[in-house]
N, C-alpha and C. Protein backbone atom coordinates (compact mmCIF):
# COMPACT_ATOMS: atom_id res chain seq x y z
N UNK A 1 -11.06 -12.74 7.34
CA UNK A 1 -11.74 -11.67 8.04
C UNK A 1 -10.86 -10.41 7.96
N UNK A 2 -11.42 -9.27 7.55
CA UNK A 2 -10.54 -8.15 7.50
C UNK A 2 -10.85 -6.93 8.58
N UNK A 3 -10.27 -6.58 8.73
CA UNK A 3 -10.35 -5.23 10.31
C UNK A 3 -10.62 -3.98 9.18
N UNK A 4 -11.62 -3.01 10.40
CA UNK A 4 -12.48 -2.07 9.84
C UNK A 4 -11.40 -1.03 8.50
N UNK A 5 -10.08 -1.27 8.88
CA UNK A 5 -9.39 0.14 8.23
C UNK A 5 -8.72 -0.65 6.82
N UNK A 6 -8.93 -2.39 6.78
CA UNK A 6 -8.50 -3.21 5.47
C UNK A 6 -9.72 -2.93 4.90
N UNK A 7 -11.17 -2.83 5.49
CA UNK A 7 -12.60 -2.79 4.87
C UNK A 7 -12.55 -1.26 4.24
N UNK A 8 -11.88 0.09 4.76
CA UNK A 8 -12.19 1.18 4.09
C UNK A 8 -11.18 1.49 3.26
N UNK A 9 -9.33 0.68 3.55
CA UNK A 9 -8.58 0.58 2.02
C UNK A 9 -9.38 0.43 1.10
N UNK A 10 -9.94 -1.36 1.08
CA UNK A 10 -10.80 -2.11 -0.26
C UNK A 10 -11.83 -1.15 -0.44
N UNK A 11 -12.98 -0.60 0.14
CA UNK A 11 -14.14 0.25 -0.45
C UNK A 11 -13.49 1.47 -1.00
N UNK A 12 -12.28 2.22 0.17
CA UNK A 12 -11.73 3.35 -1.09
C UNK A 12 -11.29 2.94 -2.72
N UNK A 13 -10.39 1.88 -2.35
CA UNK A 13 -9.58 1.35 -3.36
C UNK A 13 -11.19 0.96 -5.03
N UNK A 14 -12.11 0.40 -4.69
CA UNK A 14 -13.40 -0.34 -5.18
C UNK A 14 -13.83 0.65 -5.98
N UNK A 15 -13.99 2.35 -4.90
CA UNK A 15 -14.84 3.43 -5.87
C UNK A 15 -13.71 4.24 -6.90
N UNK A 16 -12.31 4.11 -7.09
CA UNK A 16 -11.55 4.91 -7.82
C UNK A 16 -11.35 3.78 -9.04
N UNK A 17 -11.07 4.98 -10.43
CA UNK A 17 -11.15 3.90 -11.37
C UNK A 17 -10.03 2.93 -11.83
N UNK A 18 -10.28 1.58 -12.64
CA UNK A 18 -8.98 0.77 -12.46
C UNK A 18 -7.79 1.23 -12.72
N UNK A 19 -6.50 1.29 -11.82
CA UNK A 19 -5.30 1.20 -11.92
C UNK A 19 -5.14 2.96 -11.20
N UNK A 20 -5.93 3.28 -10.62
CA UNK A 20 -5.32 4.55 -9.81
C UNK A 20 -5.42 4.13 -8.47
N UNK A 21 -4.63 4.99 -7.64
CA UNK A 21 -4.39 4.60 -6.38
C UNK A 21 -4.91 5.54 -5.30
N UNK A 22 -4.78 5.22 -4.00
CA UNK A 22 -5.46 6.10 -3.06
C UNK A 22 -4.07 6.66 -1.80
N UNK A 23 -4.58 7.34 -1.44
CA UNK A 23 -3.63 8.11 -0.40
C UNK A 23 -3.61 7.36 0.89
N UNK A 24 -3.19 6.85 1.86
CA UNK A 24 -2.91 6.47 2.90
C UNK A 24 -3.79 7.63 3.88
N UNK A 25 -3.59 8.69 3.84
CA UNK A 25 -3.99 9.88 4.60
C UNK A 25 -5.61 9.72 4.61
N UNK A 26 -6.17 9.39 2.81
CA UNK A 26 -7.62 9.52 2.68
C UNK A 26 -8.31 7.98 3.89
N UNK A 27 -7.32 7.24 3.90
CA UNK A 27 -8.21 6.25 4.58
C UNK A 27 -8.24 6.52 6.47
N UNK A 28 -7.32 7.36 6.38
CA UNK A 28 -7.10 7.69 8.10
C UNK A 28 -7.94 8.56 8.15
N UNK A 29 -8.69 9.68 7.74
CA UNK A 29 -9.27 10.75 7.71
C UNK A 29 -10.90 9.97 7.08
N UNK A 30 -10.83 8.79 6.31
CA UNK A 30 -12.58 8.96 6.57
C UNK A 30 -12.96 7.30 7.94
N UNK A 31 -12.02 6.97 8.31
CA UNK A 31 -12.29 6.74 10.17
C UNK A 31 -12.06 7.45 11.17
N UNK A 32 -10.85 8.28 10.65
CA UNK A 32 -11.06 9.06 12.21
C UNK A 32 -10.89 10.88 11.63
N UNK A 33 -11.48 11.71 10.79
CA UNK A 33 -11.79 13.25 10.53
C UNK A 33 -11.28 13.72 11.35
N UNK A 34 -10.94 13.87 12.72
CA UNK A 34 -10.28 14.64 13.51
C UNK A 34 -9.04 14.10 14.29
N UNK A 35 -8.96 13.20 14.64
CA UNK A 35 -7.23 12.71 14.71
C UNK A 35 -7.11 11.68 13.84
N UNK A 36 -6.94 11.96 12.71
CA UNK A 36 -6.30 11.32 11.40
C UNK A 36 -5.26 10.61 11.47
N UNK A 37 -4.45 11.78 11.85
CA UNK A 37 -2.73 11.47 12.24
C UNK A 37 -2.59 9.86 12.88
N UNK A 38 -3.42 9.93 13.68
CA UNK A 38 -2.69 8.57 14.52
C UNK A 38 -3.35 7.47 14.21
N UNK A 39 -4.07 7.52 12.99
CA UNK A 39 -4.28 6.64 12.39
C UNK A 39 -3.47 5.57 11.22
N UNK A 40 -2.24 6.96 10.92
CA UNK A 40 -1.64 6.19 9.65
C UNK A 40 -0.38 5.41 9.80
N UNK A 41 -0.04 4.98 11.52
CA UNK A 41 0.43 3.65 11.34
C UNK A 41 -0.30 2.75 11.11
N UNK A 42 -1.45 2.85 11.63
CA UNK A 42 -2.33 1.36 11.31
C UNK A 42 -2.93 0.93 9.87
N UNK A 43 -3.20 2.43 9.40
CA UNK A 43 -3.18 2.18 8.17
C UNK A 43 -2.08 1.17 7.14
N UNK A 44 -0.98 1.70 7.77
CA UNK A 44 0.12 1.04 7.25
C UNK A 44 0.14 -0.36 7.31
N UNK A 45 0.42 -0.37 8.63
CA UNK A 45 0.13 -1.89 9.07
C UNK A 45 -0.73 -2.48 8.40
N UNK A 46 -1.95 -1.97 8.17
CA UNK A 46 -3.31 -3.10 7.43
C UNK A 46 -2.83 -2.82 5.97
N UNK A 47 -2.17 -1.95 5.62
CA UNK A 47 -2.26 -2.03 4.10
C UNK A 47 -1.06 -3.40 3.63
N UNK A 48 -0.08 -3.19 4.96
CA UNK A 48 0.85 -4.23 4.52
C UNK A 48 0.46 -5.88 4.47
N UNK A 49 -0.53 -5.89 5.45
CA UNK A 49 -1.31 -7.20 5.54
C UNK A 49 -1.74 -7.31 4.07
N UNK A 50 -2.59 -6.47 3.71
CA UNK A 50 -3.27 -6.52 2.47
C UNK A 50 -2.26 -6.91 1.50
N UNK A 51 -1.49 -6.47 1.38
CA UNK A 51 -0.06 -6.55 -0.14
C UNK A 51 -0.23 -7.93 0.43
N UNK A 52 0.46 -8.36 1.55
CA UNK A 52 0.86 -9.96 1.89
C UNK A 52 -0.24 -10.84 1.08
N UNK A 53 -1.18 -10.95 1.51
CA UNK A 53 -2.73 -11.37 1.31
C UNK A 53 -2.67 -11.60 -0.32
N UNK A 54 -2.03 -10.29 -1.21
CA UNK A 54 -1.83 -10.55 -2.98
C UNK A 54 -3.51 -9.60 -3.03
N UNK A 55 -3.75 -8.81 -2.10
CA UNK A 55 -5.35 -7.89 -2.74
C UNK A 55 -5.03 -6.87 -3.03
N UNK A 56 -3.85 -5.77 -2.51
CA UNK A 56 -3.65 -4.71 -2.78
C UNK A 56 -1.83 -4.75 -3.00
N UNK A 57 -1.41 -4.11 -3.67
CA UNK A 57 -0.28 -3.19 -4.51
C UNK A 57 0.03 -1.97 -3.65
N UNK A 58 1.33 -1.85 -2.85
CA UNK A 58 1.79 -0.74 -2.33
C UNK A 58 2.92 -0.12 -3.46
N UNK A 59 2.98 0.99 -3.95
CA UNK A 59 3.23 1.44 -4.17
C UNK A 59 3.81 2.91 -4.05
N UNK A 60 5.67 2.94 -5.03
CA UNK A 60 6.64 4.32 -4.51
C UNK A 60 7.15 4.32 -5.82
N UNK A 61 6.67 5.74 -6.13
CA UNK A 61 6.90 6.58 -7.53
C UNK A 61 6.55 5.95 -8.13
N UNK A 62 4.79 5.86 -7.96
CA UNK A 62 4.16 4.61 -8.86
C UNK A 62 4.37 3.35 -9.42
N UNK A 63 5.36 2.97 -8.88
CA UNK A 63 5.48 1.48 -8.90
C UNK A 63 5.48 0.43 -7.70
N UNK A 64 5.30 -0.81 -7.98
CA UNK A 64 5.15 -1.81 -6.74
C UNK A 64 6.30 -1.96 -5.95
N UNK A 65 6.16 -1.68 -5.09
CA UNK A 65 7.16 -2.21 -4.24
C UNK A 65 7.39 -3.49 -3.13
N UNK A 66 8.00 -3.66 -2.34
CA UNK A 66 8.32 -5.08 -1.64
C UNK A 66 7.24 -4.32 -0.38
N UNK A 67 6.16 -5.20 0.35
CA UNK A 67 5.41 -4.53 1.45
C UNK A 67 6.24 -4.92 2.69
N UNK A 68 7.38 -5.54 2.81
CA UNK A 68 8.02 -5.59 3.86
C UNK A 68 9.06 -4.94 4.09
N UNK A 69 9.88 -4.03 2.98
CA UNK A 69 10.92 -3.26 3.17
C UNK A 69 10.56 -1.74 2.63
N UNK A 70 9.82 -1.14 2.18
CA UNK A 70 9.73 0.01 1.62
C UNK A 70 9.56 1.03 2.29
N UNK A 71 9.72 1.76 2.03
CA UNK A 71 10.20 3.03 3.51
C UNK A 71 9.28 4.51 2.33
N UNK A 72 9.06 5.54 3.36
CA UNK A 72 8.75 6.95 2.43
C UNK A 72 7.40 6.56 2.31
N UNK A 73 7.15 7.95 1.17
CA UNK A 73 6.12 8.04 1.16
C UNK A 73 5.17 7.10 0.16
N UNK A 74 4.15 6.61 0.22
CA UNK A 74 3.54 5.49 -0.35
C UNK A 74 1.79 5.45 -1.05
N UNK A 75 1.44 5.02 -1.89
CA UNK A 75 -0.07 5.00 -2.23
C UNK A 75 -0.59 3.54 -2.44
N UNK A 76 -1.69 3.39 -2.35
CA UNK A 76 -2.40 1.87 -2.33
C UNK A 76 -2.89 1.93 -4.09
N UNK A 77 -3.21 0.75 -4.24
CA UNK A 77 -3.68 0.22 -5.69
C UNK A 77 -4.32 -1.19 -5.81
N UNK A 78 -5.33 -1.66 -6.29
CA UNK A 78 -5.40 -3.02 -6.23
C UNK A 78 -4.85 -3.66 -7.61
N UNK A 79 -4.46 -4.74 -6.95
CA UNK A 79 -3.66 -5.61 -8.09
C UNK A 79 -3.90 -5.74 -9.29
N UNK A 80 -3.29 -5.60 -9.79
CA UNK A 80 -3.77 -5.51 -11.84
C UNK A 80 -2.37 -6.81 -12.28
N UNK A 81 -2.98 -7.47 -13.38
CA UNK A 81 -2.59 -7.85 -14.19
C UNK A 81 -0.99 -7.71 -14.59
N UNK A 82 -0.27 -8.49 -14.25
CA UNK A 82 1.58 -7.40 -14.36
C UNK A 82 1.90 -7.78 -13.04
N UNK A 83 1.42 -7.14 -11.97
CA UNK A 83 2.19 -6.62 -10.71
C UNK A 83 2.78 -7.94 -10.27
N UNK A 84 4.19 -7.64 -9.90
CA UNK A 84 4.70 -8.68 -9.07
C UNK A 84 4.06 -9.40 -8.00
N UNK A 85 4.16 -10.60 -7.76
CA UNK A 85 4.01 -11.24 -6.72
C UNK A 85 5.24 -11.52 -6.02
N UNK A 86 6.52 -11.49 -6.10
CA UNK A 86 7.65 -11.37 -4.92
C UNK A 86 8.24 -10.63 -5.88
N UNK A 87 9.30 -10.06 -4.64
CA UNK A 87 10.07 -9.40 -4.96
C UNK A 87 11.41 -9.89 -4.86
N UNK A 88 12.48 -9.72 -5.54
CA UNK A 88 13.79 -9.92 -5.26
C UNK A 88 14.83 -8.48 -4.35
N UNK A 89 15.42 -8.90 -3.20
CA UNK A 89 16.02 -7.96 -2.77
C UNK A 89 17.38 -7.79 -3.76
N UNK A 90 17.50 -6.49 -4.10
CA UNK A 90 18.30 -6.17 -5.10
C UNK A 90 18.81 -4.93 -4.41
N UNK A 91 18.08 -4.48 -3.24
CA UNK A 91 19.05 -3.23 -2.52
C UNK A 91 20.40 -3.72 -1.85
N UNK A 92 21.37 -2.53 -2.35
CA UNK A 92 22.52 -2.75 -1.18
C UNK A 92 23.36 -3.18 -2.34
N UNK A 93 22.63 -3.46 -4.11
CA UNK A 93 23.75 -4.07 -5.38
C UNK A 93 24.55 -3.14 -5.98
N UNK A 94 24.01 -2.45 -5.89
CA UNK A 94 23.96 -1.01 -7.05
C UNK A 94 25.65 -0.85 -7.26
N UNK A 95 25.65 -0.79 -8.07
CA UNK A 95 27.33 -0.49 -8.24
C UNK A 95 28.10 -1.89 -8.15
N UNK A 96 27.55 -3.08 -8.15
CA UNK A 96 28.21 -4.16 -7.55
C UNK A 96 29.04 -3.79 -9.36
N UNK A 97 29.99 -4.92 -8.99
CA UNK A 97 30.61 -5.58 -10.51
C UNK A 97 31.25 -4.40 -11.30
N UNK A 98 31.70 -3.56 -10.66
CA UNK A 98 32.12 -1.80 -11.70
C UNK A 98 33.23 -1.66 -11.78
């Protein structure tokens, strides 16, 4: 069962063509047009359900990212062919071994 703002991710996500993504903002603004704003934690929240779930692809600087650690700014995508299904935490390496 999905809650009204996972139902207008998937229908935004449904009408754009395969492998482009949608704005977080566009899904807060066509439920709530005049306080938008306080819509896009929940957005968040449902979009992260969604990644969990394996239906939608969060994405930073167009690529997939982990839906439980990614921070900034972000766009939705549905899953294509490729995209990871886990992620490895690899933050915090950078420079290891130098």
């Amino acid at each position: 069962m999905t809650t009204p703002i996972q139902d207008t991710i998937l229908s935004q996500l449904a009408a754009v063509a395969a492998g482009k993504s949608i704005d977080p903002m566009s899904v807060a603004k066509a439920i709530e047009p005049e306080r938008w704003q306080r819509l896009l934690g929940h957005v968040r929240t449902n979009a992260i359900e969604l990644a969990r779930e394996g239906k939608i692809v969060i994405l930073r600087h167009n690529k997939p990212v982990n839906p439980e650690k990614f921070r900034g700014v972000y766009r939705l995508r549905l899953r294509q062919e490729g995209d990871p299904t886990s992620f490895e935490d690899t933050a915090g390496e950078e420079g290891a071994g130098e």
